[in-house]
C-alpha atoms as a PDB file:
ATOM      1  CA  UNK A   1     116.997  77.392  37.371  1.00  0.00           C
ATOM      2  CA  UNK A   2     117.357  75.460  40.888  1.00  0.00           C
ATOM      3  CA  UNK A   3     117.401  72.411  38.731  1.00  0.00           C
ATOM      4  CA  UNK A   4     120.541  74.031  36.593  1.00  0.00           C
ATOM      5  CA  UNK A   5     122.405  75.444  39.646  1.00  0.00           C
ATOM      6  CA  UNK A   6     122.137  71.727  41.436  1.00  0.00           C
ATOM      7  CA  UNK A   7     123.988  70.327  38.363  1.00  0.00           C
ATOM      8  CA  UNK A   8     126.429  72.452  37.835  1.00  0.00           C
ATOM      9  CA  UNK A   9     127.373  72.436  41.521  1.00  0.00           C
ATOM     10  CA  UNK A  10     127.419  68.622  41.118  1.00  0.00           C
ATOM     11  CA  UNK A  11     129.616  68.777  38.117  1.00  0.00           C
ATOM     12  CA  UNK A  12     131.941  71.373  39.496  1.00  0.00           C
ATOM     13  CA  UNK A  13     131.878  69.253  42.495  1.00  0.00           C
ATOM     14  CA  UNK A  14     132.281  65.519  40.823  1.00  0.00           C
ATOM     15  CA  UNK A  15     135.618  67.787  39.275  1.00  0.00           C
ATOM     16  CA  UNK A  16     137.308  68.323  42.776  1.00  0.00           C
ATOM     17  CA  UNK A  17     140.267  66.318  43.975  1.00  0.00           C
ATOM     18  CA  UNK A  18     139.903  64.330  47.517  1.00  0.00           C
ATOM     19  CA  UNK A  19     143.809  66.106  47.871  1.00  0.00           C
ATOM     20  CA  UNK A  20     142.277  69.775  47.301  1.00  0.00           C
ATOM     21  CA  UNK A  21     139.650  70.294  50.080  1.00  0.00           C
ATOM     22  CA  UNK A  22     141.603  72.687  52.045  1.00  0.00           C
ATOM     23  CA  UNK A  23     139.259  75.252  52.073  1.00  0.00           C
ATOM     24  CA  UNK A  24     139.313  78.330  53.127  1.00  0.00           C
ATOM     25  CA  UNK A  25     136.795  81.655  54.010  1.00  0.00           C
ATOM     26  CA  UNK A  26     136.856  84.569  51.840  1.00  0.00           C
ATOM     27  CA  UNK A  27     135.585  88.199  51.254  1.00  0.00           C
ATOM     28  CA  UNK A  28     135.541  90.261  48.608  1.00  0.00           C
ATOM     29  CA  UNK A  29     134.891  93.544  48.042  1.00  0.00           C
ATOM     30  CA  UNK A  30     134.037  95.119  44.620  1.00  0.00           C
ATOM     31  CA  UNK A  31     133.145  98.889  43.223  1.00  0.00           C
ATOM     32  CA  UNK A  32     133.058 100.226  39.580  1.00  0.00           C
ATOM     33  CA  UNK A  33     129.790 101.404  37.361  1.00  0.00           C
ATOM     34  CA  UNK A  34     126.661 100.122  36.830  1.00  0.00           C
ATOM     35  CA  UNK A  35     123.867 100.419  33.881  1.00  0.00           C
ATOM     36  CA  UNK A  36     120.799 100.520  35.074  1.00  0.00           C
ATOM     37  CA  UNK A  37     117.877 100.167  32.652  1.00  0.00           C
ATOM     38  CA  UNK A  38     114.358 100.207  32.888  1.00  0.00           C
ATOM     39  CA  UNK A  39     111.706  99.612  30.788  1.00  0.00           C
ATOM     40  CA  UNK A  40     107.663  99.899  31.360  1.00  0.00           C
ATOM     41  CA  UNK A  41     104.894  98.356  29.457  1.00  0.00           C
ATOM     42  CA  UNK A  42     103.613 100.495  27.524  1.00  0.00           C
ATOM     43  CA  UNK A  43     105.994 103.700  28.644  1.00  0.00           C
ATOM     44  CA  UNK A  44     109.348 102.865  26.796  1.00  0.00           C
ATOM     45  CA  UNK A  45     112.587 102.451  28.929  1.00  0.00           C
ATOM     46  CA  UNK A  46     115.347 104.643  30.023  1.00  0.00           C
ATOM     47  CA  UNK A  47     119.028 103.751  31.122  1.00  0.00           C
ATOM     48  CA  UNK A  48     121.460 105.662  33.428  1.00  0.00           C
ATOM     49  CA  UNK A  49     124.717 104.620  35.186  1.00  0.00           C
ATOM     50  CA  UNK A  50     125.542 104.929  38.603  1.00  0.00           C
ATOM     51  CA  UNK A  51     128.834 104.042  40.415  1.00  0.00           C
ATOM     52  CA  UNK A  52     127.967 100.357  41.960  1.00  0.00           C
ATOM     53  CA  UNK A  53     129.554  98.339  44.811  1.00  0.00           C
ATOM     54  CA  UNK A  54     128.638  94.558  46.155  1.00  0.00           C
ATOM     55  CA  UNK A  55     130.198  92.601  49.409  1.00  0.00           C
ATOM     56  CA  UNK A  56     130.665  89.191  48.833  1.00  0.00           C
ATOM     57  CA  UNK A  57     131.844  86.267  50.892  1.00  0.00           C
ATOM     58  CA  UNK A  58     131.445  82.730  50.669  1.00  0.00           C
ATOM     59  CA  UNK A  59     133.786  79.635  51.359  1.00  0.00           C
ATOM     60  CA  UNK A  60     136.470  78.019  48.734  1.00  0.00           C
ATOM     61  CA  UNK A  61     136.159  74.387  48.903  1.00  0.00           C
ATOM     62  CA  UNK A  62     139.851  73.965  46.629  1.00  0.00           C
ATOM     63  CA  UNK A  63     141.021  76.422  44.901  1.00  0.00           C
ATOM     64  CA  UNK A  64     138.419  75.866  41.550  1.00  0.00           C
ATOM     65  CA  UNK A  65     135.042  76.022  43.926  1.00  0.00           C
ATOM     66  CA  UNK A  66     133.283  78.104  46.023  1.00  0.00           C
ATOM     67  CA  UNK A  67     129.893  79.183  47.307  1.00  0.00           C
ATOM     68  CA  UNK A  68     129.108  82.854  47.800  1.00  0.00           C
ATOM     69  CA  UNK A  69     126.793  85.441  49.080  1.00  0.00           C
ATOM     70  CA  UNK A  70     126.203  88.735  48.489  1.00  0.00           C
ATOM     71  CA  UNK A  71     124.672  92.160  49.042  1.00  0.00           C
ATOM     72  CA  UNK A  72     124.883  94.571  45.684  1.00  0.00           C
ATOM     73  CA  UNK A  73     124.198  98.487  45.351  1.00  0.00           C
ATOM     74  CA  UNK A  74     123.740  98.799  41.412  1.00  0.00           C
ATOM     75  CA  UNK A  75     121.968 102.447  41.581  1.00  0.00           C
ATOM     76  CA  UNK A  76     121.227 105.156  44.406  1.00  0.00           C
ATOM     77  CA  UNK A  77     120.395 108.478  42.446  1.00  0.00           C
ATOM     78  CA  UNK A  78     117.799 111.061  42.451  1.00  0.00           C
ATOM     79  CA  UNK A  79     115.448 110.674  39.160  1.00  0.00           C
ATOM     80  CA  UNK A  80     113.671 113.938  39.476  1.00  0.00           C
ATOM     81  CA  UNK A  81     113.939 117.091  41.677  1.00  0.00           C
ATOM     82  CA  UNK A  82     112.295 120.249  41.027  1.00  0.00           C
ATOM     83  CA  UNK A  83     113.044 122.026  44.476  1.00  0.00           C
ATOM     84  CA  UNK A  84     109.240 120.834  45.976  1.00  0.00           C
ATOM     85  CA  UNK A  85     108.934 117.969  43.671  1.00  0.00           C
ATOM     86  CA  UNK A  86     111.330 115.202  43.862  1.00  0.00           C
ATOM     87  CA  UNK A  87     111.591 111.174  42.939  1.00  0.00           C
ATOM     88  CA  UNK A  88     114.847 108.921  44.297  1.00  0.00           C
ATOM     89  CA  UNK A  89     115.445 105.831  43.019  1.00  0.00           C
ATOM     90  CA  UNK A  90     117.514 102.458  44.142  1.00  0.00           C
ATOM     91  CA  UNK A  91     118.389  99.301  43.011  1.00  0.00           C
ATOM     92  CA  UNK A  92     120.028  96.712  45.132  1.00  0.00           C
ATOM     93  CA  UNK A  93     120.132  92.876  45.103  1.00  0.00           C
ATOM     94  CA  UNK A  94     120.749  90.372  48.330  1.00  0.00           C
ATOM     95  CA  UNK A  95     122.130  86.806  45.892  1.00  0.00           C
ATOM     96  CA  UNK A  96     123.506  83.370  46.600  1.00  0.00           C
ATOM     97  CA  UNK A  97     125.426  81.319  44.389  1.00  0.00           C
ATOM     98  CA  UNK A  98     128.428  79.381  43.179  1.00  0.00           C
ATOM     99  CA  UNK A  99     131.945  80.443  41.601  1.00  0.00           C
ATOM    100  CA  UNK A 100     134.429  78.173  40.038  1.00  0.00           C
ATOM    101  CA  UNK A 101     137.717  79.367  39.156  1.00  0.00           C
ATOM    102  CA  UNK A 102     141.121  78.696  37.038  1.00  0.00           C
ATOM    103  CA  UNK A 103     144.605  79.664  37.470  1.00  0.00           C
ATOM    104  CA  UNK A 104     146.594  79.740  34.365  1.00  0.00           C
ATOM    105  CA  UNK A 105     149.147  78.196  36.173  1.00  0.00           C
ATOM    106  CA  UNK A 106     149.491  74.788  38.128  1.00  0.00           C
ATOM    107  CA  UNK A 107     150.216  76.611  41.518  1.00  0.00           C
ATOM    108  CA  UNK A 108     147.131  78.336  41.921  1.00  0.00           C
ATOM    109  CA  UNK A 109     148.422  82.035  42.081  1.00  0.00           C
ATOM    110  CA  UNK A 110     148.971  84.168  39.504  1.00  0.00           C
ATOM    111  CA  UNK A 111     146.344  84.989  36.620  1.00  0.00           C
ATOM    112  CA  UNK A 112     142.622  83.559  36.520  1.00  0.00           C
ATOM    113  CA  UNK A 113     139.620  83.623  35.413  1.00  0.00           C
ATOM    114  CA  UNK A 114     136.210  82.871  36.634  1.00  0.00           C
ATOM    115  CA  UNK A 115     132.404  82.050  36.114  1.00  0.00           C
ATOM    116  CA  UNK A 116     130.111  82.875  38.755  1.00  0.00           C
ATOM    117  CA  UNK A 117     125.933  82.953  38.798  1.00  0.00           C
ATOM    118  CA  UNK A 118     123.309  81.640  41.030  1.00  0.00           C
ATOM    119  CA  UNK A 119     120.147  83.435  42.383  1.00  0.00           C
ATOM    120  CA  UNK A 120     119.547  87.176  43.324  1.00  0.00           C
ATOM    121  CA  UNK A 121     116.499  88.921  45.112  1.00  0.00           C
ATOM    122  CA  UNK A 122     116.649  92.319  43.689  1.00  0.00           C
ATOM    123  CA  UNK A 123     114.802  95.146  45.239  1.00  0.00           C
ATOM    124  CA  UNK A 124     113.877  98.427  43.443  1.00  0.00           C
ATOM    125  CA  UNK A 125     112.721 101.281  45.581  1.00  0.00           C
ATOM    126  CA  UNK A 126     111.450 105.119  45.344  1.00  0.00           C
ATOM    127  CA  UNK A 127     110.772 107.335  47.351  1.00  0.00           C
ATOM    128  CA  UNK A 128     109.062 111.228  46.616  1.00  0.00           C
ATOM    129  CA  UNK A 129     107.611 113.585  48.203  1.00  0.00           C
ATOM    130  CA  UNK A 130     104.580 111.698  48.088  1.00  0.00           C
ATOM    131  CA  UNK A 131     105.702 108.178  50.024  1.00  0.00           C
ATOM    132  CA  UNK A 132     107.783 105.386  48.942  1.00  0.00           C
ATOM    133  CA  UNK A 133     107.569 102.496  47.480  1.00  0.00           C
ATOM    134  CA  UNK A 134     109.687  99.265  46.530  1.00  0.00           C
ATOM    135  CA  UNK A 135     109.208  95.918  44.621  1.00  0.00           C
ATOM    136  CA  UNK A 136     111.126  92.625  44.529  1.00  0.00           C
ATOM    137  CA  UNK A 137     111.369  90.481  42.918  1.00  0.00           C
ATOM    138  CA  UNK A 138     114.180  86.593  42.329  1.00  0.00           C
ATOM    139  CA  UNK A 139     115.699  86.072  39.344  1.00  0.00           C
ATOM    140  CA  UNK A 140     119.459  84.226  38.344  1.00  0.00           C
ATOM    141  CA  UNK A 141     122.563  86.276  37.931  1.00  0.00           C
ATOM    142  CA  UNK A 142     125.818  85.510  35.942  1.00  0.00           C
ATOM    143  CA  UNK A 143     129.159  87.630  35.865  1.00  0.00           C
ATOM    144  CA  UNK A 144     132.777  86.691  34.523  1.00  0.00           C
ATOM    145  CA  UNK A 145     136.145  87.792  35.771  1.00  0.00           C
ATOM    146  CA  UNK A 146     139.930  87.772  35.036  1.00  0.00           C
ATOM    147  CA  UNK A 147     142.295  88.815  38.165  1.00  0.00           C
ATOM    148  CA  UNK A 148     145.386  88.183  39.437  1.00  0.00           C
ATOM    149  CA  UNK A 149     146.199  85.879  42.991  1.00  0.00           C
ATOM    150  CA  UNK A 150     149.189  87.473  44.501  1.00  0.00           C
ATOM    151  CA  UNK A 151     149.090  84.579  47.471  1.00  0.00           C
ATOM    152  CA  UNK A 152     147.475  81.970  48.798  1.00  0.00           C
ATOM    153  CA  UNK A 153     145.392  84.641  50.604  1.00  0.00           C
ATOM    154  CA  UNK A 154     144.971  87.593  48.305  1.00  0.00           C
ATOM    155  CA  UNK A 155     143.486  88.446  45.004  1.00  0.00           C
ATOM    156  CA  UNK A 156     142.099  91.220  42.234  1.00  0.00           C
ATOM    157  CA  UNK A 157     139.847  90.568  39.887  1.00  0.00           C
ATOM    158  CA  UNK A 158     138.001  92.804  37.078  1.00  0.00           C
ATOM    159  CA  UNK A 159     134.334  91.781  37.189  1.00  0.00           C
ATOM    160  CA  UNK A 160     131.378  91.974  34.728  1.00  0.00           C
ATOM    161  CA  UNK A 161     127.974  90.930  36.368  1.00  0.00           C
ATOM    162  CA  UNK A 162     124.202  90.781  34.643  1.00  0.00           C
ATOM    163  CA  UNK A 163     121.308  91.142  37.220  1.00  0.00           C
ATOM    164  CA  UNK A 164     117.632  91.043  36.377  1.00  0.00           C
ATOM    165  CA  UNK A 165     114.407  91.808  38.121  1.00  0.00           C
ATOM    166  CA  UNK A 166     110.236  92.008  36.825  1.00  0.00           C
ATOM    167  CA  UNK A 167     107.506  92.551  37.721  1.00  0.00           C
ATOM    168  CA  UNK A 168     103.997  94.263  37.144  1.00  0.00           C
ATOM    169  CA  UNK A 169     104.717  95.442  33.360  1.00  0.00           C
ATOM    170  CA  UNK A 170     108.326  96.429  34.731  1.00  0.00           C
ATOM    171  CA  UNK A 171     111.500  94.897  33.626  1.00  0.00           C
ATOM    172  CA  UNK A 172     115.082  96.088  35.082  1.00  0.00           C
ATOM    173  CA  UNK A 173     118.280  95.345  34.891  1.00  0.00           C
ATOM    174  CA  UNK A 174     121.508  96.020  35.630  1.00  0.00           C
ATOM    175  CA  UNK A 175     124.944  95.254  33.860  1.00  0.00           C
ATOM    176  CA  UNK A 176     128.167  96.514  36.045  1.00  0.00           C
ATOM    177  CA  UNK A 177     132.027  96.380  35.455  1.00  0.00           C
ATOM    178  CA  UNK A 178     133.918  96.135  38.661  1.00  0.00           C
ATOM    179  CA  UNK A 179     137.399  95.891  40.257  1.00  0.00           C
ATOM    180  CA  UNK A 180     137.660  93.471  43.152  1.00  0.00           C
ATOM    181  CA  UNK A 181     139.797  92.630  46.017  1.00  0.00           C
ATOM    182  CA  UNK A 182     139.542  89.417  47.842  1.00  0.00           C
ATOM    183  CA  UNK A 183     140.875  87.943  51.142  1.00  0.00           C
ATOM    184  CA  UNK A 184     140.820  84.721  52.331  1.00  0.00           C
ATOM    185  CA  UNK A 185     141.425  83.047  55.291  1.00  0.00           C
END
């Protein structure tokens, strides 16, 4: 995977004009839904959906490149509560990666859309009435969007992202459709 993410950052970078490195900071903030599924050797899986958010910022090198990084909240919800008994469970991810970007028109604003993936560290925790626990573990990400740049310094976007984590006879992942708003400066 570090091999893949070198070239395409190459490529994407290879693609840049000497005229478009103005570059700028951004940050984005996104919220929507998130499905959550989990499945155990041996114990069958289970899915549930739980309203997600990430924070992202990064730096555009032109207007087609950037670099990101990110803190994600896919799921935060109790699994089990019996008023004595009870299980909560989260799943969050802490990634860095790449985005590249195109406007429909030569002007860079208006419409868009754009590819973005790189590496996550995903963390799934619990916690009962009998101690917590968590797990981690660093697998690659990938997400699409198509948005809107209303200036040179403001942007939506509608977001799909794939996360994935393993570990121990436990897979998870964690699929989540979000609206975004992005400044950059």
């Amino acid at each position: 995977m570090k091999k893949s993410l070198l070239v395409a950052s190459l490529l994407a970078s290879l693609s840049l004009s000497s005229t478009a490195f103005a570059g700028e900071a951004f940050v984005r903030a996104e919220a929507g839904q998130s499905k959550a599924k989990a499945s155990i050797d041996g114990f069958g899986s289970d899915h549930d959906k739980d309203t997600a958010y990430s924070l992202r910022g990064g730096y555009w090198f032109n207007s087609n490149f950037a670099v990101e990084g990110h803190y994600s909240r896919f799921y935060d919800e109790t699994l089990y509560n019996d008023g004595e008994v009870y299980l909560d469970g989260k799943l969050s991810a802490f990634g860095l990666g790449v985005v590249v970007k195109e406007h429909a028109t030569p002007t860079d604003l208006g419409f868009f859309v754009q590819l973005r993936g790189g590496i996550a560290r995903g963390k799934v925790s619990l916690d009962s009435n009998l101690g917590s626990d968590s797990a981690t573990s660093t697998k690659p990400y990938y997400g699409i969007g198509a948005g809107y740049d209303f200036s040179k310094t403001f942007g939506v976007s509608l977001n799909y992202d794939h996360n994935q984590g393993s570990g121990d006879g436990l897979k998870i992942s964690a699929n989540t459709l979000s609206l975004g708003l992005e400044a950059r400066f």
